[in-house]
PDB file of N, CA and C in Angstrom:
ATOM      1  N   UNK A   1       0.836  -1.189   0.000  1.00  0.00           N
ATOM      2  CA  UNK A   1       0.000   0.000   0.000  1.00  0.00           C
ATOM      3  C   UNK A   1       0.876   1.247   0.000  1.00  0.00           C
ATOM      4  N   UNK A   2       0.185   2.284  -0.291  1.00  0.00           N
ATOM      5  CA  UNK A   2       1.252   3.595  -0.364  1.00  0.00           C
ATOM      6  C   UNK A   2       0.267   4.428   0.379  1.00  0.00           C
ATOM      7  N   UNK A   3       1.253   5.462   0.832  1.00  0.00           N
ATOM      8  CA  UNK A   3       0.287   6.261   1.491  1.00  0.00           C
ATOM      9  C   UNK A   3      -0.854   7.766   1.117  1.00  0.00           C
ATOM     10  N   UNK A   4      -1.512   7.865   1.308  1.00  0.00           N
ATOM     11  CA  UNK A   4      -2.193   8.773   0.887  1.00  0.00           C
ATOM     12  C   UNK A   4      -1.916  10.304   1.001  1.00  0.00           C
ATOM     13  N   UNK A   5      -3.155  10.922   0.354  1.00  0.00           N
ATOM     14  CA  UNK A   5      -2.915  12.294  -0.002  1.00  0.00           C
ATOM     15  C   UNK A   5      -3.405  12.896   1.415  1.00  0.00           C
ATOM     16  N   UNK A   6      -2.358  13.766   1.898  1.00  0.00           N
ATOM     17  CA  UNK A   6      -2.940  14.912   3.115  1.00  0.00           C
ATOM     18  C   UNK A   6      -3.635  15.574   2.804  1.00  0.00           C
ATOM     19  N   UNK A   7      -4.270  15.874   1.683  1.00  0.00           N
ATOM     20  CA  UNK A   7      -5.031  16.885   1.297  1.00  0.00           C
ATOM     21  C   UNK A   7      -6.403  16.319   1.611  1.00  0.00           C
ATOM     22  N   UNK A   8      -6.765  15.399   1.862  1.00  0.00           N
ATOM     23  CA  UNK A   8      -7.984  14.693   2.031  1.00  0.00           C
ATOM     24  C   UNK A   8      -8.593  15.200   3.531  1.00  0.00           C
ATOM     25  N   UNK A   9      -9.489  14.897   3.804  1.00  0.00           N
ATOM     26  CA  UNK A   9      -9.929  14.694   5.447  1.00  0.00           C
ATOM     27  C   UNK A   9      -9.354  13.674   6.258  1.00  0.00           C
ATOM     28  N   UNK A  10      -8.917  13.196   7.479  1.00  0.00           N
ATOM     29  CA  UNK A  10      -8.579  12.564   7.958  1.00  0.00           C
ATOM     30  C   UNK A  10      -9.257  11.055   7.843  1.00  0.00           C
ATOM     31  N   UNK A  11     -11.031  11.494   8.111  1.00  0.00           N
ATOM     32  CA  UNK A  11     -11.886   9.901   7.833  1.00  0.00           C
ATOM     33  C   UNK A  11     -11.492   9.742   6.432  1.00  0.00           C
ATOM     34  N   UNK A  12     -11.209  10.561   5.462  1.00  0.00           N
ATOM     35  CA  UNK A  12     -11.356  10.220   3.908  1.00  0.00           C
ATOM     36  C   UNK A  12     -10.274   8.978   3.627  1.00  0.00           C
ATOM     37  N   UNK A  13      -8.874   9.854   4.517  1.00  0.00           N
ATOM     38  CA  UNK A  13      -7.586   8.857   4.334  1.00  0.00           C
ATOM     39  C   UNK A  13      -7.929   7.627   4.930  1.00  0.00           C
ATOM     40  N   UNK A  14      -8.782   7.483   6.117  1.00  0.00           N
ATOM     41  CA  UNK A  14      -8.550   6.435   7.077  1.00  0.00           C
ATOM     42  C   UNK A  14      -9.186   5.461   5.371  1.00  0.00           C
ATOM     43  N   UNK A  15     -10.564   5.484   5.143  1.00  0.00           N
ATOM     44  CA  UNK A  15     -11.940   4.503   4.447  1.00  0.00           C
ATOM     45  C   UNK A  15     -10.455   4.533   3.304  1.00  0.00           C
ATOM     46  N   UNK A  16      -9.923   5.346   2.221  1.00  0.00           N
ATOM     47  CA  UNK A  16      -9.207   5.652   1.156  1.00  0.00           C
ATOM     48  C   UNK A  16      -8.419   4.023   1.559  1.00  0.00           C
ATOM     49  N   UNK A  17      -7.279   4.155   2.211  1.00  0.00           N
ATOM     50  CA  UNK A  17      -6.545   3.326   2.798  1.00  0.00           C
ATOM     51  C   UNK A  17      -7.194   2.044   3.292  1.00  0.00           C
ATOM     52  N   UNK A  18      -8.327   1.769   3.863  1.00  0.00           N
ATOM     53  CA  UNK A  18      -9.359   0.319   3.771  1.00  0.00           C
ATOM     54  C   UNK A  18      -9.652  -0.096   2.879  1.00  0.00           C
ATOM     55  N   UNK A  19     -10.129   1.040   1.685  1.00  0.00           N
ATOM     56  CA  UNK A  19     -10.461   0.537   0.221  1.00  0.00           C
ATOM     57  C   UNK A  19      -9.618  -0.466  -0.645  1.00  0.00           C
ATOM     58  N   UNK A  20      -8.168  -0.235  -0.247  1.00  0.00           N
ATOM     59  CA  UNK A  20      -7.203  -0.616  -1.085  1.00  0.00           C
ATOM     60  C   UNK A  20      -6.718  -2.272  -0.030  1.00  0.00           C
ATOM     61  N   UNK A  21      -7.836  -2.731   0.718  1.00  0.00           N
ATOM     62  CA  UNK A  21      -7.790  -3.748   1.378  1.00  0.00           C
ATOM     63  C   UNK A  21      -7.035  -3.755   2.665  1.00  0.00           C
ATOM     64  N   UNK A  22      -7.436  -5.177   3.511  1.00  0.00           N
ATOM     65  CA  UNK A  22      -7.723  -5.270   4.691  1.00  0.00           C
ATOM     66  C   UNK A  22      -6.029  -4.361   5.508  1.00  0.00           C
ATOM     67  N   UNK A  23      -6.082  -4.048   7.087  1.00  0.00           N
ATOM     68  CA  UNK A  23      -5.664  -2.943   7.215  1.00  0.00           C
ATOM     69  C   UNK A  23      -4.994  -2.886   8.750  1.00  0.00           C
ATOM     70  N   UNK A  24      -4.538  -2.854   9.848  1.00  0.00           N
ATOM     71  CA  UNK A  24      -4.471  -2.816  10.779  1.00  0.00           C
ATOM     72  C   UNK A  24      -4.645  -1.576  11.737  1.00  0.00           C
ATOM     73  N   UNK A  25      -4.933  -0.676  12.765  1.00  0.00           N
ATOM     74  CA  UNK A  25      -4.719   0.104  13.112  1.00  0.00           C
ATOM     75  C   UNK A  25      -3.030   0.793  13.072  1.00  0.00           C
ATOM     76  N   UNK A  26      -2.292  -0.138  12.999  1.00  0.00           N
ATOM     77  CA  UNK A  26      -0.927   0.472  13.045  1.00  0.00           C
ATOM     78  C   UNK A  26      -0.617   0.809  10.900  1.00  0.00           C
ATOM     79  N   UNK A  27      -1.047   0.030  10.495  1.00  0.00           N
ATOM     80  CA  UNK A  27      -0.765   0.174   9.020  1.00  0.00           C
ATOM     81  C   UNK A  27      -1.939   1.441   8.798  1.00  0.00           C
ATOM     82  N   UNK A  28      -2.487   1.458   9.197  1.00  0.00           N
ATOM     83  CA  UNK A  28      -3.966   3.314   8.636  1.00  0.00           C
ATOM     84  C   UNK A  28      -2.839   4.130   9.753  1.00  0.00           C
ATOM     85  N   UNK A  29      -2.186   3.937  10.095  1.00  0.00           N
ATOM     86  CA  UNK A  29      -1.578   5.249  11.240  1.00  0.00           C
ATOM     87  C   UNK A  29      -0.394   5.627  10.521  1.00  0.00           C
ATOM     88  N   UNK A  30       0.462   4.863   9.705  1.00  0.00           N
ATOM     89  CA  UNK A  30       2.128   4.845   9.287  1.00  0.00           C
ATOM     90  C   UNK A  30       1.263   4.721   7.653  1.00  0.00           C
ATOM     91  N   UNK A  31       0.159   5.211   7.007  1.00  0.00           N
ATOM     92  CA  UNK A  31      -0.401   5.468   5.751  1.00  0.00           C
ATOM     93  C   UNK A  31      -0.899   6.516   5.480  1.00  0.00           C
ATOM     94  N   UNK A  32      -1.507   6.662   6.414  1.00  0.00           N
ATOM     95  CA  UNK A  32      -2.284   8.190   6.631  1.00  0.00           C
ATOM     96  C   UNK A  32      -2.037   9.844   7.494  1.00  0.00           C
ATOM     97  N   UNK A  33      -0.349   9.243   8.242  1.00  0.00           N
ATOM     98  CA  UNK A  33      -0.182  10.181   8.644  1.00  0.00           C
ATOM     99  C   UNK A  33      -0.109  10.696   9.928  1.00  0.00           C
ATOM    100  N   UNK A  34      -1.008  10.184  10.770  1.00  0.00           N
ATOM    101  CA  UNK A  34      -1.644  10.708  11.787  1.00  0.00           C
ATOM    102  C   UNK A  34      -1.329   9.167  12.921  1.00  0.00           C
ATOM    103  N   UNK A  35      -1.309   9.433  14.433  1.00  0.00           N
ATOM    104  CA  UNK A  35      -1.388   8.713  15.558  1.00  0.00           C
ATOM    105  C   UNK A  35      -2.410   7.654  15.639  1.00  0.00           C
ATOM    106  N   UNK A  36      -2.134   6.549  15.863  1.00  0.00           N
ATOM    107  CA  UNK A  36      -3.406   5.701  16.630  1.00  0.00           C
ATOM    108  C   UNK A  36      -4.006   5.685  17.064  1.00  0.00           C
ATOM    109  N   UNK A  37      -3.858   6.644  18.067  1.00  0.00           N
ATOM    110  CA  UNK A  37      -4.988   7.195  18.894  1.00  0.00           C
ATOM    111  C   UNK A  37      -6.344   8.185  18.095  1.00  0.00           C
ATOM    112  N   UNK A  38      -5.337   8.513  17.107  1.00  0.00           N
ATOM    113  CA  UNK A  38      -6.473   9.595  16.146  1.00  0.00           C
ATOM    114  C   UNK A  38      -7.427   8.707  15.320  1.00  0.00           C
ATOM    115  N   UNK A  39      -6.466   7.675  14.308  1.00  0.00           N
ATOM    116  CA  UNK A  39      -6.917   6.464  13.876  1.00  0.00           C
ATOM    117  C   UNK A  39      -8.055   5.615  14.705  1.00  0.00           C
ATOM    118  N   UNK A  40      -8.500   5.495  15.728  1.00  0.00           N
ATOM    119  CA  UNK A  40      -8.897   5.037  16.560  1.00  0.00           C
ATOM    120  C   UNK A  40     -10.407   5.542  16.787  1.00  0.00           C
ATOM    121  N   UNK A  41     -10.210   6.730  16.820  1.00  0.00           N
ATOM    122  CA  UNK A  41     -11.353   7.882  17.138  1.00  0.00           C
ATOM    123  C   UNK A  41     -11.828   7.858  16.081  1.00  0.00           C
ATOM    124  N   UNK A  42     -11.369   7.690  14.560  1.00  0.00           N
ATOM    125  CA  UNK A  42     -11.993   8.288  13.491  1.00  0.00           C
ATOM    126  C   UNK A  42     -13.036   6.696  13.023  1.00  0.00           C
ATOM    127  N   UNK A  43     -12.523   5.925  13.405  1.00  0.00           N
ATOM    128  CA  UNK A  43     -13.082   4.304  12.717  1.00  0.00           C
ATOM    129  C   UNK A  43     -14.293   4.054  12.991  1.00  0.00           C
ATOM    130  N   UNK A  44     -15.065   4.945  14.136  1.00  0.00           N
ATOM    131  CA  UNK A  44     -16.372   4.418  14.853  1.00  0.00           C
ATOM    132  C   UNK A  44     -17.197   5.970  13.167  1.00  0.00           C
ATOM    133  N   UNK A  45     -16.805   6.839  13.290  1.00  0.00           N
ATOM    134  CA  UNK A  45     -17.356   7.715  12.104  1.00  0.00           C
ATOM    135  C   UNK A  45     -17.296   6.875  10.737  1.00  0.00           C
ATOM    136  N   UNK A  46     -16.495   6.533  10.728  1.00  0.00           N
ATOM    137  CA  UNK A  46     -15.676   5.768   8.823  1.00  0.00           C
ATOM    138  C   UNK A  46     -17.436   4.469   9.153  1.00  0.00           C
ATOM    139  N   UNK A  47     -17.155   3.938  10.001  1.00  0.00           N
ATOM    140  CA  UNK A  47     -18.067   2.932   9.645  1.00  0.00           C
ATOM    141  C   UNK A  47     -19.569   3.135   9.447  1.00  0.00           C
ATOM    142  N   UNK A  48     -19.862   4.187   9.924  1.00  0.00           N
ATOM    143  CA  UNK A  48     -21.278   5.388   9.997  1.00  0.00           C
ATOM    144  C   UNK A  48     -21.484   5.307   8.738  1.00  0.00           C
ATOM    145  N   UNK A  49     -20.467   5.914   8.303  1.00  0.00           N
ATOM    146  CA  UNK A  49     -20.741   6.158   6.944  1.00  0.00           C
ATOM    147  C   UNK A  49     -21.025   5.264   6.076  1.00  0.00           C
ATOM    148  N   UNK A  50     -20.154   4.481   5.998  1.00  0.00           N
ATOM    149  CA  UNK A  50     -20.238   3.062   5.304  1.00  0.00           C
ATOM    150  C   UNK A  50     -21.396   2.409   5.451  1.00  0.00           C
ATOM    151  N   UNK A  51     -21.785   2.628   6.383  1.00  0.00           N
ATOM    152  CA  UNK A  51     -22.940   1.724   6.770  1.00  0.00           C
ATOM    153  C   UNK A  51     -24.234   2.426   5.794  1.00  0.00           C
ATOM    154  N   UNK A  52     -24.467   4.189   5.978  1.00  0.00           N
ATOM    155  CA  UNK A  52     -24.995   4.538   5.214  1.00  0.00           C
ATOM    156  C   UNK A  52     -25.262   4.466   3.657  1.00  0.00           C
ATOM    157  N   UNK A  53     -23.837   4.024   3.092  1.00  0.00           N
ATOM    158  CA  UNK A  53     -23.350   3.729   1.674  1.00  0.00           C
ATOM    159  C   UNK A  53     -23.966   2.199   1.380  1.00  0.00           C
ATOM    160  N   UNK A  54     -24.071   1.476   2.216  1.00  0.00           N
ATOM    161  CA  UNK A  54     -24.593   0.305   2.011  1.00  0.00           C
ATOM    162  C   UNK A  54     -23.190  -0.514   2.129  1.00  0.00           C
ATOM    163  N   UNK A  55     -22.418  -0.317   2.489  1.00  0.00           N
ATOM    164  CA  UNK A  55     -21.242  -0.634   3.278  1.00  0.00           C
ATOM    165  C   UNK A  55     -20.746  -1.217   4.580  1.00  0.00           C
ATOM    166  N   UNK A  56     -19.568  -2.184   4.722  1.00  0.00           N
ATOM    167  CA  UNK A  56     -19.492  -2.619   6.170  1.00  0.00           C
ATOM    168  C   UNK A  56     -17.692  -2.642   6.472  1.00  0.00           C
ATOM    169  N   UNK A  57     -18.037  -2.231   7.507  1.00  0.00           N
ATOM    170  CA  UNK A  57     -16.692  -2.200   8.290  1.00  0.00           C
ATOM    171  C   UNK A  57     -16.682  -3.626   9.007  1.00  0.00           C
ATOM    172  N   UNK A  58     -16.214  -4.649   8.550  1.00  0.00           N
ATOM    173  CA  UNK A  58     -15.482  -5.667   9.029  1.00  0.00           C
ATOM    174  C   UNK A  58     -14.075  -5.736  10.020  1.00  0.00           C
ATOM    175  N   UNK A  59     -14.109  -6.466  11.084  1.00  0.00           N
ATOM    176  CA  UNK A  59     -12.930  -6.720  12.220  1.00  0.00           C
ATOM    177  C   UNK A  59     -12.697  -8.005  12.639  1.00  0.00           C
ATOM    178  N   UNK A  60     -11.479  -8.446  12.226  1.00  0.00           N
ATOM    179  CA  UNK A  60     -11.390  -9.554  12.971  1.00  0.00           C
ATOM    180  C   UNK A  60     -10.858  -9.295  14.028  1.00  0.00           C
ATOM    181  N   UNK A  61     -11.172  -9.504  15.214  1.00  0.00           N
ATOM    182  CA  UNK A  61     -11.132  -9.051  16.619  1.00  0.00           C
ATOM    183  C   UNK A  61      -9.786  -9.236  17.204  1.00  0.00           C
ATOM    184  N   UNK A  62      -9.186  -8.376  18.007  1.00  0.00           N
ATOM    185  CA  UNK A  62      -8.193  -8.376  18.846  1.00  0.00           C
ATOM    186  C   UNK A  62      -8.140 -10.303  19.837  1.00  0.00           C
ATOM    187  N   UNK A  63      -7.129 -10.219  19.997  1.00  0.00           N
ATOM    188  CA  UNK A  63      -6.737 -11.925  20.678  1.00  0.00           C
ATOM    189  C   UNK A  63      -5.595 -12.016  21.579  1.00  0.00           C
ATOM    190  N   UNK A  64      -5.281 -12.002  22.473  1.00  0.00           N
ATOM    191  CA  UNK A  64      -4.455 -12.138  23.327  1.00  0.00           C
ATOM    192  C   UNK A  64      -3.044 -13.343  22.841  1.00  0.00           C
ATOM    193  N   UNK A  65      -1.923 -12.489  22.794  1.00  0.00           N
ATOM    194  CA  UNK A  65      -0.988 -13.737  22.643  1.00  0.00           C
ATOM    195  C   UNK A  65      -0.491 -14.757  23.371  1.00  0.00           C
ATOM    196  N   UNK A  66      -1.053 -14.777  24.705  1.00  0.00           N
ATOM    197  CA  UNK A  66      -0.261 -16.097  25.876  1.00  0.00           C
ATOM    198  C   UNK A  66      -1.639 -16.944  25.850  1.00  0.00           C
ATOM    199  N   UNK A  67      -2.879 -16.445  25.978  1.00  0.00           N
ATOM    200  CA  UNK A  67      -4.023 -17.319  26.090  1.00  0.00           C
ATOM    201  C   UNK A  67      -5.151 -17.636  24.858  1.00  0.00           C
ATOM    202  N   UNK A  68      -4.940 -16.972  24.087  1.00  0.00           N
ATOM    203  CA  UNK A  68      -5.578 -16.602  22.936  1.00  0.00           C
ATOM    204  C   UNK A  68      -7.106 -16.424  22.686  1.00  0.00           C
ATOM    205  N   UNK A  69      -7.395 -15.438  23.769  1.00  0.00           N
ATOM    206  CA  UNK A  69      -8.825 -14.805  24.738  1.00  0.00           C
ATOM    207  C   UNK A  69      -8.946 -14.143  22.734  1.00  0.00           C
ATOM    208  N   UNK A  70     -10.061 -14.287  23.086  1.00  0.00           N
ATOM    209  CA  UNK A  70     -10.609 -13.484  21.387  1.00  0.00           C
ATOM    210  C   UNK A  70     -11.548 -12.403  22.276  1.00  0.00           C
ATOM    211  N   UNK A  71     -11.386 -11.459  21.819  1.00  0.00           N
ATOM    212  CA  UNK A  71     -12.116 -10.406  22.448  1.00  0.00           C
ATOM    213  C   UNK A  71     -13.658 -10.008  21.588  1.00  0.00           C
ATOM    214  N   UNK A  72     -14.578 -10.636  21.063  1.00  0.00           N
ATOM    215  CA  UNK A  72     -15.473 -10.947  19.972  1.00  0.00           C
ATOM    216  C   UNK A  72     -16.682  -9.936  20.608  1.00  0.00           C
ATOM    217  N   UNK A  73     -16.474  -9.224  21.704  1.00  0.00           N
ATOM    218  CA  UNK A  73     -17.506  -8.778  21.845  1.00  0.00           C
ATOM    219  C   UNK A  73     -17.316  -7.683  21.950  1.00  0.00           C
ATOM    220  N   UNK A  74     -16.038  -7.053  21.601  1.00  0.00           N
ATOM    221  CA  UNK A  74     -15.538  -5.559  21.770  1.00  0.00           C
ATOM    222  C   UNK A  74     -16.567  -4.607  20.545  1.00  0.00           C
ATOM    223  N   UNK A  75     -16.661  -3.675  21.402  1.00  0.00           N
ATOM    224  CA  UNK A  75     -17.672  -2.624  20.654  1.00  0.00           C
ATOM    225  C   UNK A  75     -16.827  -1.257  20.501  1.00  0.00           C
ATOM    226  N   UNK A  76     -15.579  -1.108  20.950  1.00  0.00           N
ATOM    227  CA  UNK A  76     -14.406  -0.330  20.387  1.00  0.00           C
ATOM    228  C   UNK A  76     -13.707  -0.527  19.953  1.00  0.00           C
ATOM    229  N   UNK A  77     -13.045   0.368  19.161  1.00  0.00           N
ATOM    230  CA  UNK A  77     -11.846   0.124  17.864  1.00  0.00           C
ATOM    231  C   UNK A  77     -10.614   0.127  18.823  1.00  0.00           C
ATOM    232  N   UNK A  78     -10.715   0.572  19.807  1.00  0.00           N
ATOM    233  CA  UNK A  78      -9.502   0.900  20.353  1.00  0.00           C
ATOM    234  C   UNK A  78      -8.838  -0.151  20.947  1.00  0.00           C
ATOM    235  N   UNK A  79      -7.664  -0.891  20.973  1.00  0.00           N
ATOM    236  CA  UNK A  79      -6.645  -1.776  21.488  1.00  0.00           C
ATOM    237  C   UNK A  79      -7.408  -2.332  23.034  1.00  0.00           C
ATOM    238  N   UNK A  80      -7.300  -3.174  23.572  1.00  0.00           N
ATOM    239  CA  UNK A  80      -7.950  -3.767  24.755  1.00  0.00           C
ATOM    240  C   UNK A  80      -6.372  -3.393  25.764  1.00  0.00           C
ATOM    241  N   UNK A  81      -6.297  -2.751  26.723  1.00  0.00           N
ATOM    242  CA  UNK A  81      -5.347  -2.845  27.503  1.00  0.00           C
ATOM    243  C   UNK A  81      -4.564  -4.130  28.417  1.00  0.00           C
ATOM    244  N   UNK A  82      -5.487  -5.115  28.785  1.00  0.00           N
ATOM    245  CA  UNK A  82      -5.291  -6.382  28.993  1.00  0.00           C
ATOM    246  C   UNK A  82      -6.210  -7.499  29.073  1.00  0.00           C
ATOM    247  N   UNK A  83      -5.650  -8.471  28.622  1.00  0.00           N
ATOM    248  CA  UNK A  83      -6.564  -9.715  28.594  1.00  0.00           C
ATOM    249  C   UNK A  83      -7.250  -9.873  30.032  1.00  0.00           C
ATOM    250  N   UNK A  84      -8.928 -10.315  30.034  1.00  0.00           N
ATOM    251  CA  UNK A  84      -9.391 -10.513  31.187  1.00  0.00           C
ATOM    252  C   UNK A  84      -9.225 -12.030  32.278  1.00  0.00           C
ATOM    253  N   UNK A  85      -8.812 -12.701  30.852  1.00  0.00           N
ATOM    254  CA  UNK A  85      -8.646 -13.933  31.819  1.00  0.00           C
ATOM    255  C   UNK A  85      -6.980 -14.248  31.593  1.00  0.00           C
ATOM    256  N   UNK A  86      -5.809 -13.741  31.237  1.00  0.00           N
ATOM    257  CA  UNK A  86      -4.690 -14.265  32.284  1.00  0.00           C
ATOM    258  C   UNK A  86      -3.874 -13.282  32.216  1.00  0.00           C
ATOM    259  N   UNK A  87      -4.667 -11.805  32.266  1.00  0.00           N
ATOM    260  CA  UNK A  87      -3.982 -10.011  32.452  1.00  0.00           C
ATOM    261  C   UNK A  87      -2.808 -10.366  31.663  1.00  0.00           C
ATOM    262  N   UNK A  88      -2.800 -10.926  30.614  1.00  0.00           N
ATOM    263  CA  UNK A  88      -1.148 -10.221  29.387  1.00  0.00           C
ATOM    264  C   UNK A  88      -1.633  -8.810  28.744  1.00  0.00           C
ATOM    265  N   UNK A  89      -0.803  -8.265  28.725  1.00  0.00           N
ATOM    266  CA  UNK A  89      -0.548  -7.098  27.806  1.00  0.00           C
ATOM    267  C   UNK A  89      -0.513  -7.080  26.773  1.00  0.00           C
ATOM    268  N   UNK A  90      -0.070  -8.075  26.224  1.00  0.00           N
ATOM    269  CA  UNK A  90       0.673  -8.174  24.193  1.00  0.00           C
ATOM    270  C   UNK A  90      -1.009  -8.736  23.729  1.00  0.00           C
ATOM    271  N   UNK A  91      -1.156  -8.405  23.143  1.00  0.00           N
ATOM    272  CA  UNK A  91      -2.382  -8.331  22.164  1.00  0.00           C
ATOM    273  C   UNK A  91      -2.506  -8.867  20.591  1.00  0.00           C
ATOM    274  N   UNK A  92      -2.636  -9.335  19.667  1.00  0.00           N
ATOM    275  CA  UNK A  92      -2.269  -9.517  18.479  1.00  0.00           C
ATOM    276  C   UNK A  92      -3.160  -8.490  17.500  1.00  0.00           C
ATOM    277  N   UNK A  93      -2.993  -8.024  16.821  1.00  0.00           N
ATOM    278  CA  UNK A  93      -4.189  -6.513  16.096  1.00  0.00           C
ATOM    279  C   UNK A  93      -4.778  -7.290  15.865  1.00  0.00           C
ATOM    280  N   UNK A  94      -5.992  -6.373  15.851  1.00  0.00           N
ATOM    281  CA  UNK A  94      -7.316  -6.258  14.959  1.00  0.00           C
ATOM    282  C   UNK A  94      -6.938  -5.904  13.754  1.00  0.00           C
ATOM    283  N   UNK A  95      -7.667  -6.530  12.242  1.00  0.00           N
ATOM    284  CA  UNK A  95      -7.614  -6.061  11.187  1.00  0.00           C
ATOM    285  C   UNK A  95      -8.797  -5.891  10.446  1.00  0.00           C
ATOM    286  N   UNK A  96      -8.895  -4.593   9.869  1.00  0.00           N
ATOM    287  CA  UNK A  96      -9.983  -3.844  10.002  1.00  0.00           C
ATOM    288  C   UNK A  96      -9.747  -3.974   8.166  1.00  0.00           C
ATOM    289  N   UNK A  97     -11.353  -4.387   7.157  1.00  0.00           N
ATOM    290  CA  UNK A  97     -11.825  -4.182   6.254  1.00  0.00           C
ATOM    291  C   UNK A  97     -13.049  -3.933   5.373  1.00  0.00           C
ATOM    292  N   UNK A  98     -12.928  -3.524   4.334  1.00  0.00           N
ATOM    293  CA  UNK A  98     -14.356  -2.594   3.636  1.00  0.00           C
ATOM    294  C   UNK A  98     -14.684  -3.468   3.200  1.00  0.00           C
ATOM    295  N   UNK A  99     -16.272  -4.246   3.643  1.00  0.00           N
ATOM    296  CA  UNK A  99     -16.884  -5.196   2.337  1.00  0.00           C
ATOM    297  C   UNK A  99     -18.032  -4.545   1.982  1.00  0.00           C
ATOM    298  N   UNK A 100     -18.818  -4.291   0.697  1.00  0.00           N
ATOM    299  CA  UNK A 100     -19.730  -4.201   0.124  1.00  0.00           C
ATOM    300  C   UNK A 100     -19.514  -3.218  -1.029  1.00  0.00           C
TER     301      UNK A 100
END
């Protein structure tokens, strides 16, 4: 992937950069320019939209690397700080894509 135009809106780059297939929060952050944390904030809007377009924001869910806890019921984009059942830290991404 290459990275996009700054001239865009920030949601434009985030969906722009999904379009061109599936995506991680760290790969839309080191494409588009901008922090993870920003990336993060903008994904719950990007999918609004999409959804309106007749569009879907697809995730395969965050997973813990020592226990491999699938976090399937997360309703934020944002990174899980630790696994609930054996508190690791290391996380494996979520990867985030456009179907429809």
């Amino acid at each position: 992937m290459k990275p996009v135009a700054k001239s865009r809106t920030p949601r434009r780059r985030v969906e722009e950069i999904l379009l061109n297939g599936p995506a991680t929060i760290r790969d839309i952050s080191q494409l588009a320019g901008m922090s993870e944390k920003d990336v993060s904030s903008h994904l719950p809007h990007v999918d609004k939209s999409l959804a309106a377009r007749g569009q879907k924001l697809t995730i395969s869910p965050y997973s813990c690397v020592s226990c491999g806890f699938v976090f399937e019921s997360k309703k934020r984009f944002k990174k899980p700080g630790r696994c609930p059942k054996c508190k690791c830290e290391r996380m494996e991404e979520a990867v985030f894509q456009i179907e429809g």
